[in-house]
N, C-alpha and C. Protein backbone atom coordinates (compact mmCIF):
# COMPACT_ATOMS: atom_id res chain seq x y z
N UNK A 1 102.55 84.79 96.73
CA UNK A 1 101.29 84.09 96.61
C UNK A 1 101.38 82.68 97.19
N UNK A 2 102.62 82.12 97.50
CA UNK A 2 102.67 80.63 97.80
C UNK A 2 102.47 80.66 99.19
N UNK A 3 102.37 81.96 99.81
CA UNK A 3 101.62 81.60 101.50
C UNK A 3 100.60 81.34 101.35
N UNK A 4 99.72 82.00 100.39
CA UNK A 4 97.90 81.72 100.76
C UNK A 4 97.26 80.46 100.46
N UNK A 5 96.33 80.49 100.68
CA UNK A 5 95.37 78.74 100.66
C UNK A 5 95.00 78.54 99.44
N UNK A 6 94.29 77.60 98.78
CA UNK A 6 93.89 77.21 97.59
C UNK A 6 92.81 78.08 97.36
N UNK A 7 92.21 78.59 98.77
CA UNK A 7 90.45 78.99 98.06
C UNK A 7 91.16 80.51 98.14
N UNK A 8 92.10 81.50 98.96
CA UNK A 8 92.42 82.44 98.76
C UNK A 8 93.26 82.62 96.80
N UNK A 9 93.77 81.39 96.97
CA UNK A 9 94.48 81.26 95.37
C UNK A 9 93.49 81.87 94.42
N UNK A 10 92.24 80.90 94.75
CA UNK A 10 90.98 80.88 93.42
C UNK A 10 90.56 82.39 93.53
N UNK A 11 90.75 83.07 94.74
CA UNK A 11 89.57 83.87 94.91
C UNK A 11 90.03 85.02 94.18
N UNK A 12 91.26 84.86 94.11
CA UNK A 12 92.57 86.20 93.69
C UNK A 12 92.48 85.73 92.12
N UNK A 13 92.35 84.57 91.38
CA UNK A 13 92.49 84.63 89.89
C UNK A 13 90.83 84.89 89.82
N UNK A 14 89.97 84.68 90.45
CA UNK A 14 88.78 85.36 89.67
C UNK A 14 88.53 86.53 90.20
N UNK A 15 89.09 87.50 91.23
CA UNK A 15 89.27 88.88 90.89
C UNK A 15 90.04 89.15 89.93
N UNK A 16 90.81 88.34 89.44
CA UNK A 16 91.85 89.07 88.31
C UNK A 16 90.88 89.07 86.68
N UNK A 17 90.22 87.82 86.73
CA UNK A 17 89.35 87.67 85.83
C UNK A 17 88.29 88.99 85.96
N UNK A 18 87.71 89.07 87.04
CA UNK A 18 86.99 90.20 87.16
C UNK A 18 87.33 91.13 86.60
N UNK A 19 88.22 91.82 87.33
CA UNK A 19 89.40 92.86 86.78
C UNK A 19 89.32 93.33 85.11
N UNK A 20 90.13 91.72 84.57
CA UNK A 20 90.30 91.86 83.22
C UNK A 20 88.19 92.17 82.50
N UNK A 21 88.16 91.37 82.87
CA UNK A 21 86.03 91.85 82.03
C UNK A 21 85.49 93.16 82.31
N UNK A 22 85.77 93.57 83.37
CA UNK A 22 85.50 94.72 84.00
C UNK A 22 85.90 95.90 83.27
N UNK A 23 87.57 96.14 82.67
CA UNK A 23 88.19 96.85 81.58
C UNK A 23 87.79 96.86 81.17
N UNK A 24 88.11 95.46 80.04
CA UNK A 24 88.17 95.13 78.54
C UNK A 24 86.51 95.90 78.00
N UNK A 25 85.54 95.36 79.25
CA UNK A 25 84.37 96.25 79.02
C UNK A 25 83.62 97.21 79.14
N UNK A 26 84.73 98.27 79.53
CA UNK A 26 84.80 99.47 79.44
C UNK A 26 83.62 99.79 80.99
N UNK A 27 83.56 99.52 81.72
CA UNK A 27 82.36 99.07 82.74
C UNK A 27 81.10 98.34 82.85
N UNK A 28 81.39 97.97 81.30
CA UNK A 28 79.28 97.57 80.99
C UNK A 28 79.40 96.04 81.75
N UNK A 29 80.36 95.42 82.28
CA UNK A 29 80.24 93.98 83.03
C UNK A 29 81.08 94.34 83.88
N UNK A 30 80.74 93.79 85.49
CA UNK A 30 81.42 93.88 86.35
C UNK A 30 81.16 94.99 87.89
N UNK A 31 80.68 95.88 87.54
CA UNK A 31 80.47 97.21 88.44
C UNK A 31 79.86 96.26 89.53
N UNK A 32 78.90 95.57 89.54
CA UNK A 32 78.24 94.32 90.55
C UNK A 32 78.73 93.12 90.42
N UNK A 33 78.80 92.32 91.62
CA UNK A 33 79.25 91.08 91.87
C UNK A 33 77.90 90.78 92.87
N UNK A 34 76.88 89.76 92.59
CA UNK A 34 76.37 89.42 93.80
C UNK A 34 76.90 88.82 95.01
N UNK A 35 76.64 90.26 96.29
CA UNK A 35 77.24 89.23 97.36
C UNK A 35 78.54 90.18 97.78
N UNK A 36 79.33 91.23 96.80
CA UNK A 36 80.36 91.76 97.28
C UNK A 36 79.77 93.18 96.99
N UNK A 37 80.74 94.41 97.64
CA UNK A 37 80.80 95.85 97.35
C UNK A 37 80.77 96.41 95.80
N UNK A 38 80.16 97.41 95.27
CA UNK A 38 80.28 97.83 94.02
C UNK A 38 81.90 97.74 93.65
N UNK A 39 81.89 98.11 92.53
CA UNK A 39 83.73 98.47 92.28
C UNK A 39 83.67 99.36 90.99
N UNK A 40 84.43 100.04 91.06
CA UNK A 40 84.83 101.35 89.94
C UNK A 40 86.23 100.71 89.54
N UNK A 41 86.18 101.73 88.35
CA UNK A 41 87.54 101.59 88.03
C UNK A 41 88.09 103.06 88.20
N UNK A 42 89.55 102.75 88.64
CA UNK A 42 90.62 104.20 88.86
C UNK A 42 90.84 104.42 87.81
N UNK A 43 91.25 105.69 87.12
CA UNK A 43 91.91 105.85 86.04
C UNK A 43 92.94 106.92 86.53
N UNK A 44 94.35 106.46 86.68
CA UNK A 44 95.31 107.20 87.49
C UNK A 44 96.77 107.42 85.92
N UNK A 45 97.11 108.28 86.63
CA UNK A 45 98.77 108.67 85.56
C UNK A 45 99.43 108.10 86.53
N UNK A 46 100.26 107.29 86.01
CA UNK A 46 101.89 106.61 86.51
C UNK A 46 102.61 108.04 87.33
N UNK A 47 102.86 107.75 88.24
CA UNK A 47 103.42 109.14 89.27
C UNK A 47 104.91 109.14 88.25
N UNK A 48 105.95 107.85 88.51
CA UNK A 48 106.77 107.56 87.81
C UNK A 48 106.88 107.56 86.14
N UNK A 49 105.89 106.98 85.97
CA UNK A 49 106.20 106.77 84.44
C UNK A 49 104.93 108.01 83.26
N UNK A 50 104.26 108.56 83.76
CA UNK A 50 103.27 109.07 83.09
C UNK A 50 102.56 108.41 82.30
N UNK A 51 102.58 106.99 82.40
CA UNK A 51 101.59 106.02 81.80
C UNK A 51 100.20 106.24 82.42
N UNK A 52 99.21 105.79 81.49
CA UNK A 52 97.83 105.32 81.87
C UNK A 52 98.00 104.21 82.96
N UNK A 53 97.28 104.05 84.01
CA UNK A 53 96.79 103.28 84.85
C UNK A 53 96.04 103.02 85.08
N UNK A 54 94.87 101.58 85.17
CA UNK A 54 93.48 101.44 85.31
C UNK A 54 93.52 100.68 86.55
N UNK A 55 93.04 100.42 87.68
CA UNK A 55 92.79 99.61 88.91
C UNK A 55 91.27 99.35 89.20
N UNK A 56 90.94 97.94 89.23
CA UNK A 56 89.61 98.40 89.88
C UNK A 56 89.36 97.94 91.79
N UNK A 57 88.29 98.88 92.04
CA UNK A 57 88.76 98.86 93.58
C UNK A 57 87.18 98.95 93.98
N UNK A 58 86.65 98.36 95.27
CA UNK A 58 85.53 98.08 95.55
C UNK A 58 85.48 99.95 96.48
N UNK A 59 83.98 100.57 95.97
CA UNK A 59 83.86 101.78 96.56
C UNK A 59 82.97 101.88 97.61
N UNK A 60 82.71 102.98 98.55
CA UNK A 60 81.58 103.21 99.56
C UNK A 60 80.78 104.79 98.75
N UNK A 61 80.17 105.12 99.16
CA UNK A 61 79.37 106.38 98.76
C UNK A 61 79.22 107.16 99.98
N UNK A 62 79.49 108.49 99.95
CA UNK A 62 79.08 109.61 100.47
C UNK A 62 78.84 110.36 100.41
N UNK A 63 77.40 111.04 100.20
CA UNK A 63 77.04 111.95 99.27
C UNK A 63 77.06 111.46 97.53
N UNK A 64 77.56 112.68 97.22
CA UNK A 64 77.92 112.84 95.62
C UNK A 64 79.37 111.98 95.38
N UNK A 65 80.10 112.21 97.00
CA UNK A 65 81.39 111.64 96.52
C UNK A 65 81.23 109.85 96.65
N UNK A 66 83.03 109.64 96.44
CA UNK A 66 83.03 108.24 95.99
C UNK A 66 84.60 108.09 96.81
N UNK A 67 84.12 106.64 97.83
CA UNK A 67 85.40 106.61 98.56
C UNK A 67 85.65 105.31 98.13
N UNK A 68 87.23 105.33 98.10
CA UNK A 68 87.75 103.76 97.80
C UNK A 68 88.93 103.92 99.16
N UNK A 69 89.71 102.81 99.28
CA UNK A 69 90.82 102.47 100.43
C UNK A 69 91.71 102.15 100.00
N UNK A 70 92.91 102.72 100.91
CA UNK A 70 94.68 102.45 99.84
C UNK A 70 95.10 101.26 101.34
N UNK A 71 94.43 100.23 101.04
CA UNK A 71 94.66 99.38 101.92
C UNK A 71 95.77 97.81 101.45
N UNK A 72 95.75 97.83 100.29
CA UNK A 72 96.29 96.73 99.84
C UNK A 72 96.53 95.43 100.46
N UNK A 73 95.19 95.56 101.10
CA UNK A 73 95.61 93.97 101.93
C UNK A 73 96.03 94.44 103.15
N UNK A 74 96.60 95.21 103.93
CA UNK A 74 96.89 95.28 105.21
C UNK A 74 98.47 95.12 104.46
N UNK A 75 99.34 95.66 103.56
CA UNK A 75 100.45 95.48 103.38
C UNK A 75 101.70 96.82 103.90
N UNK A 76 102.52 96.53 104.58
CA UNK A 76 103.42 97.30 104.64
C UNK A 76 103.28 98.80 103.80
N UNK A 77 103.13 98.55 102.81
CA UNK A 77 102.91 99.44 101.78
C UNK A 77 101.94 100.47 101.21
N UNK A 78 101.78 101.19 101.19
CA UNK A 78 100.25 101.82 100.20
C UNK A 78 100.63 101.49 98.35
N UNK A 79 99.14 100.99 98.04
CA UNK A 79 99.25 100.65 96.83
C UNK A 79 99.71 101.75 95.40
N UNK A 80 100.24 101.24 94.90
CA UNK A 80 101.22 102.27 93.59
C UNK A 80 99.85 103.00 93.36
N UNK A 81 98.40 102.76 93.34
CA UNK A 81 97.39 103.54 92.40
C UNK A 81 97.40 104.89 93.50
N UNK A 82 97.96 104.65 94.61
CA UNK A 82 97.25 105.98 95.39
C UNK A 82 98.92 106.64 95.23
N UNK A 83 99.94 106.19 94.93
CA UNK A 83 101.03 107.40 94.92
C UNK A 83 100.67 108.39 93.50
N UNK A 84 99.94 107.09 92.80
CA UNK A 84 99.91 107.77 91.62
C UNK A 84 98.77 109.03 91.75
N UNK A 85 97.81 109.14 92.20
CA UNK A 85 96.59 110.18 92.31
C UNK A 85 97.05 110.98 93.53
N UNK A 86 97.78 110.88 94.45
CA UNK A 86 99.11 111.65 95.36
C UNK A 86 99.34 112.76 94.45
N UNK A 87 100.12 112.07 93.25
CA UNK A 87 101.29 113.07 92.19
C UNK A 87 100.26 113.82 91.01
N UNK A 88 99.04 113.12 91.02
CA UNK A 88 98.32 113.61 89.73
C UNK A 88 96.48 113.45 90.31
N UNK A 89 96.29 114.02 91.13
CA UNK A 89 94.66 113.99 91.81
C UNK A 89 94.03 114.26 90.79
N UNK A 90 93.66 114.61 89.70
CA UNK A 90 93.10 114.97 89.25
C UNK A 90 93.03 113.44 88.21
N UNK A 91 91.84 112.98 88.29
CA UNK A 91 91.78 111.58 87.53
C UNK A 91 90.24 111.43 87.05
N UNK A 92 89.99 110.27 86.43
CA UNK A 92 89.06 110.32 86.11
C UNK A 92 88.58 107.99 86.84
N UNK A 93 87.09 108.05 87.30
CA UNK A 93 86.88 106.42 87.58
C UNK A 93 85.97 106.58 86.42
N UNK A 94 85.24 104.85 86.12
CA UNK A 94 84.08 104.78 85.66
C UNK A 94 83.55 104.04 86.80
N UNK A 95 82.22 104.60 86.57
CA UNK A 95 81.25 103.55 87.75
C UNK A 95 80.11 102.93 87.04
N UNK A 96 80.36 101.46 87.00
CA UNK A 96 79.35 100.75 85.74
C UNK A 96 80.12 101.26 84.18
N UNK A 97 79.19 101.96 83.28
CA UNK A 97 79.29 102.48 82.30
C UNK A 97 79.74 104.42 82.11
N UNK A 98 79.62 104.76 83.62
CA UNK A 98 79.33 106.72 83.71
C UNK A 98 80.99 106.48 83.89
N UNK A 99 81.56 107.71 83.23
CA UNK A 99 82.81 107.82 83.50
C UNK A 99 82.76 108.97 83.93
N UNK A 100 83.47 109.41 84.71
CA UNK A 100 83.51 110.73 85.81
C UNK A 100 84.87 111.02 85.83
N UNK A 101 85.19 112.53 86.14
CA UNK A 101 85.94 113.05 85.99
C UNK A 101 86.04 113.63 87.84
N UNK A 102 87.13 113.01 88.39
CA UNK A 102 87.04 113.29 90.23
C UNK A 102 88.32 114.00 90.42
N UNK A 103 88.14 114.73 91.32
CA UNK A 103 89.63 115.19 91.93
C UNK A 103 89.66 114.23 93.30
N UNK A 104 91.21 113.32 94.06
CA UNK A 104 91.21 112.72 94.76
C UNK A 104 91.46 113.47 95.75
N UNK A 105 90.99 113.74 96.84
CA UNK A 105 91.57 113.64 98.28
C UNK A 105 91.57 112.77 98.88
N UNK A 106 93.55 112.40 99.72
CA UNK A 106 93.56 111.22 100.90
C UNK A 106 93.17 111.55 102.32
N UNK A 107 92.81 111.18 102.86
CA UNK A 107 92.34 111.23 104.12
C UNK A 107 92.56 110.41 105.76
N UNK A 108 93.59 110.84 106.31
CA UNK A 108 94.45 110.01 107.18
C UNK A 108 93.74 110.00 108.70
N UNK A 109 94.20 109.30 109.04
CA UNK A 109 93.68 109.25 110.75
C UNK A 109 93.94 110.66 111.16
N UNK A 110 94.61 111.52 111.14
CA UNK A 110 94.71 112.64 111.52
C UNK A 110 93.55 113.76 111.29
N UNK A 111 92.62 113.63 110.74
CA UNK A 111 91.99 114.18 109.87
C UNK A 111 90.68 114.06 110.74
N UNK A 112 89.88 115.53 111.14
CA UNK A 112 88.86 114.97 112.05
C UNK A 112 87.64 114.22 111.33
N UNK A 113 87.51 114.28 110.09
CA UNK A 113 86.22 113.11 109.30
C UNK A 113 86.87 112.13 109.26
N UNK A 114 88.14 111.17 109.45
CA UNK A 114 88.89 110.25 109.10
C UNK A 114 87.59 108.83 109.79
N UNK A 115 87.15 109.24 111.07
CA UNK A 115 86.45 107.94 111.75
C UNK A 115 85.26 107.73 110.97
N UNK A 116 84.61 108.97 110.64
CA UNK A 116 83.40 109.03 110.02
C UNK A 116 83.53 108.20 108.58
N UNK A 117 84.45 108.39 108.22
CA UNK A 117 84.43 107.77 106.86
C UNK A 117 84.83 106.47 107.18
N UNK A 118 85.75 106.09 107.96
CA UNK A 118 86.17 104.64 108.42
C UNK A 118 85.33 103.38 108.09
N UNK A 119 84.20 104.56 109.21
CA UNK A 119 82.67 104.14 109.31
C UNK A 119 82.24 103.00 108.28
N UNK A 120 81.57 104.34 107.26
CA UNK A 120 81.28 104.31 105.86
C UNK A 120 81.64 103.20 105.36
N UNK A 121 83.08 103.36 104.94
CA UNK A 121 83.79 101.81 104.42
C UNK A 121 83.75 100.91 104.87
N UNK A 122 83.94 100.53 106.07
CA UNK A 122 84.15 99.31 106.77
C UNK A 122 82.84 98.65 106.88
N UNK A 123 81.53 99.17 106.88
CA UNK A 123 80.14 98.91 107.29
C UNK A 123 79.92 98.79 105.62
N UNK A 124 80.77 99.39 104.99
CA UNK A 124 80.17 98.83 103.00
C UNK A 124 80.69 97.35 102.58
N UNK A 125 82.06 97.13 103.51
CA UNK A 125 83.04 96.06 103.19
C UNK A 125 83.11 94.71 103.85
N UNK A 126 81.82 94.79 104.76
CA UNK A 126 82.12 93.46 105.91
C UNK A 126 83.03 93.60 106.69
N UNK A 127 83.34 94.92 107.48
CA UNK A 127 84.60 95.14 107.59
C UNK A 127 86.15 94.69 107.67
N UNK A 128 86.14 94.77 106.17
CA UNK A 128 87.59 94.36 106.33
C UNK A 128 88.99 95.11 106.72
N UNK A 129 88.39 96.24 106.36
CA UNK A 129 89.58 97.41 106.71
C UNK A 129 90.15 97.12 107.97
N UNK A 130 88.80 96.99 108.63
CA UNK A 130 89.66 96.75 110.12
C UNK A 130 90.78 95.98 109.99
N UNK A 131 90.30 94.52 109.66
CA UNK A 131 91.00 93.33 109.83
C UNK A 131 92.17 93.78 109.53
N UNK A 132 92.85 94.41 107.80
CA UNK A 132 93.81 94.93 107.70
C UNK A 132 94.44 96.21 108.09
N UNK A 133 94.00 96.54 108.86
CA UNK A 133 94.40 97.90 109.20
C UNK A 133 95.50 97.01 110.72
N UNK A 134 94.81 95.85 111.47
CA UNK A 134 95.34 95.10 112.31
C UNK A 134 96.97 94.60 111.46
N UNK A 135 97.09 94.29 110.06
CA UNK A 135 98.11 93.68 109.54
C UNK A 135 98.84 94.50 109.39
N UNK A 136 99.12 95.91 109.89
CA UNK A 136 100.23 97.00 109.61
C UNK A 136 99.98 97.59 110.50
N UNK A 137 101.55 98.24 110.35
CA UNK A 137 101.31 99.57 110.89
C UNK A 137 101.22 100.78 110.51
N UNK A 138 101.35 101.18 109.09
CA UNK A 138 100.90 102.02 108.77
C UNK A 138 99.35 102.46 108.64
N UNK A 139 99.15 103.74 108.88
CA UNK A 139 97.94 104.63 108.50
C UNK A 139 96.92 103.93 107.38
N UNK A 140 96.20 103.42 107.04
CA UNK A 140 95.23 103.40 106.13
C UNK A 140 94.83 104.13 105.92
N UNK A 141 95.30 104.82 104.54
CA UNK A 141 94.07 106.25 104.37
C UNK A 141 92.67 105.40 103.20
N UNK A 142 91.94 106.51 103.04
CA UNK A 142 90.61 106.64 102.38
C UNK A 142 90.98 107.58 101.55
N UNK A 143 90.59 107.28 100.35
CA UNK A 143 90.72 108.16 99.68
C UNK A 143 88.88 108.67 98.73
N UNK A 144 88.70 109.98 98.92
CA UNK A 144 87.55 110.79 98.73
C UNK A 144 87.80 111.31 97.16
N UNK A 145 86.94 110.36 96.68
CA UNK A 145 86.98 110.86 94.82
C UNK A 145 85.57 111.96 94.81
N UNK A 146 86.20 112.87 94.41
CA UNK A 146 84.90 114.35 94.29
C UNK A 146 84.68 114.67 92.79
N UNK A 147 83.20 114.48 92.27
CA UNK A 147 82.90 114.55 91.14
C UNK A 147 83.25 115.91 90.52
N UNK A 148 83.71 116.47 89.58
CA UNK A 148 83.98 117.18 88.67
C UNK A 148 82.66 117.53 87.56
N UNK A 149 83.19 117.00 86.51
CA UNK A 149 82.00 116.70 85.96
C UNK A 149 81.81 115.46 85.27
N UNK A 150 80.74 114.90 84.83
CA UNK A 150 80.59 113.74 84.28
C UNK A 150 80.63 113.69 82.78
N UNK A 151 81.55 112.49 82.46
CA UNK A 151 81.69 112.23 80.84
C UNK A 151 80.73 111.20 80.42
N UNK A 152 80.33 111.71 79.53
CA UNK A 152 79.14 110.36 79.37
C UNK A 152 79.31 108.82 79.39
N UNK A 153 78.15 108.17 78.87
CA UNK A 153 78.79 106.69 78.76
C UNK A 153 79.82 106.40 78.42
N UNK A 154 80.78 105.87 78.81
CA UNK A 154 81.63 105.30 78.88
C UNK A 154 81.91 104.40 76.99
N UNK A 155 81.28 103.67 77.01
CA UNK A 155 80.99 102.56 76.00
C UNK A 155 80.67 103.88 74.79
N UNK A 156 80.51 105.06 75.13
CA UNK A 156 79.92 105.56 73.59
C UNK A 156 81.35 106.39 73.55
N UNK A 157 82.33 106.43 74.08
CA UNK A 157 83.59 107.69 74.48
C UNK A 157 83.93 108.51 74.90
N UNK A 158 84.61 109.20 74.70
CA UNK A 158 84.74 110.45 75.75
C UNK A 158 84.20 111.48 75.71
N UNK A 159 82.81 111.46 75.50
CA UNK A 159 82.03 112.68 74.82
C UNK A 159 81.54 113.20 76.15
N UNK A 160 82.31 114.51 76.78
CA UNK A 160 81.14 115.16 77.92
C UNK A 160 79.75 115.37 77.78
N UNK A 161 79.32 115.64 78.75
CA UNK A 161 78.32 115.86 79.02
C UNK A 161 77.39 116.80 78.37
N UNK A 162 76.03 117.10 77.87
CA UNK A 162 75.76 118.53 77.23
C UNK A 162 75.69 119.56 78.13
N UNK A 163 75.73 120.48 77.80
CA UNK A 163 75.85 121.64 79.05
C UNK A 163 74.47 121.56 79.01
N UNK A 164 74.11 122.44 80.32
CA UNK A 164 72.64 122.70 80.08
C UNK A 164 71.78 123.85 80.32
């Protein structure tokens, strides 16, 4: 963190603040930021540890589905939340207050929808992907969260949905 600037400093503790309100409130604060991309929260199993994992990550929409980016900044790396939905796809986000139950697919440059979705994201994000996709060399994938079924509000528990 001691490379970045003061206003990159600030900008990273009030995403973290975000972050933390965003949890703690189960989605009912946070899903909007005026001015930036929606954001969900991941709900991933530890690939390694079989712990709970929560991340929140700014999404695009397509269709029914729900795309987020294992971009981490343009880092060498892909971020731990996508090894983790790699080892265990089957996860659940909340979006706002709806908690959903998604199976993940990644989606690599190899992949003939890979541009199409690029698209999508980058035109939801100001494109930043690009920018970081320039800071590596690895692949940026997309990853395609596909609804399952939906668990109700969030804030009331894990009560599915009624059949109907």
């Amino acid at each position: 963190m001691s490379d970045l600037s003061t206003v990159e400093k600030i900008g990273l503790r009030l995403l973290h603040i975000h972050d933390l309100i965003y949890q703690k409130s189960n989605g009912l604060i946070g899903h909007r930021i005026p001015g930036m991309p929606p954001s969900l929260l991941l709900r991933t199993t530890g690939a390694k540890t079989g712990e709970p994992r929560i991340n929140t990550l700014s999404y695009a929409r397509d269709g029914k589905d729900y795309l987020v980016v294992a971009s981490m900044g343009g880092a060498p790396r892909s971020p731990g939340w996508y090894h983790n939905l790699k080892a265990h796809p089957r996860i659940e986000i909340n979006v706002g207050t709806r908690r959903l139950s998604v199976t993940a697919k990644p989606v690599l440059p190899d992949d003939p929808d890979y541009q199409r979705l690029w698209k999508i994201v980058n035109d939801n994000n100001s494109h930043r992907y690009e920018a970081y996709q320039k800071k590596t060399t690895r692949p940026i994938p997309i990853v395609v969260l596909t609804p399952r079924t939906a668990l109700w509000p969030a804030v009331r528990g894990w009560c599915r949905a009624p059949s109907q």
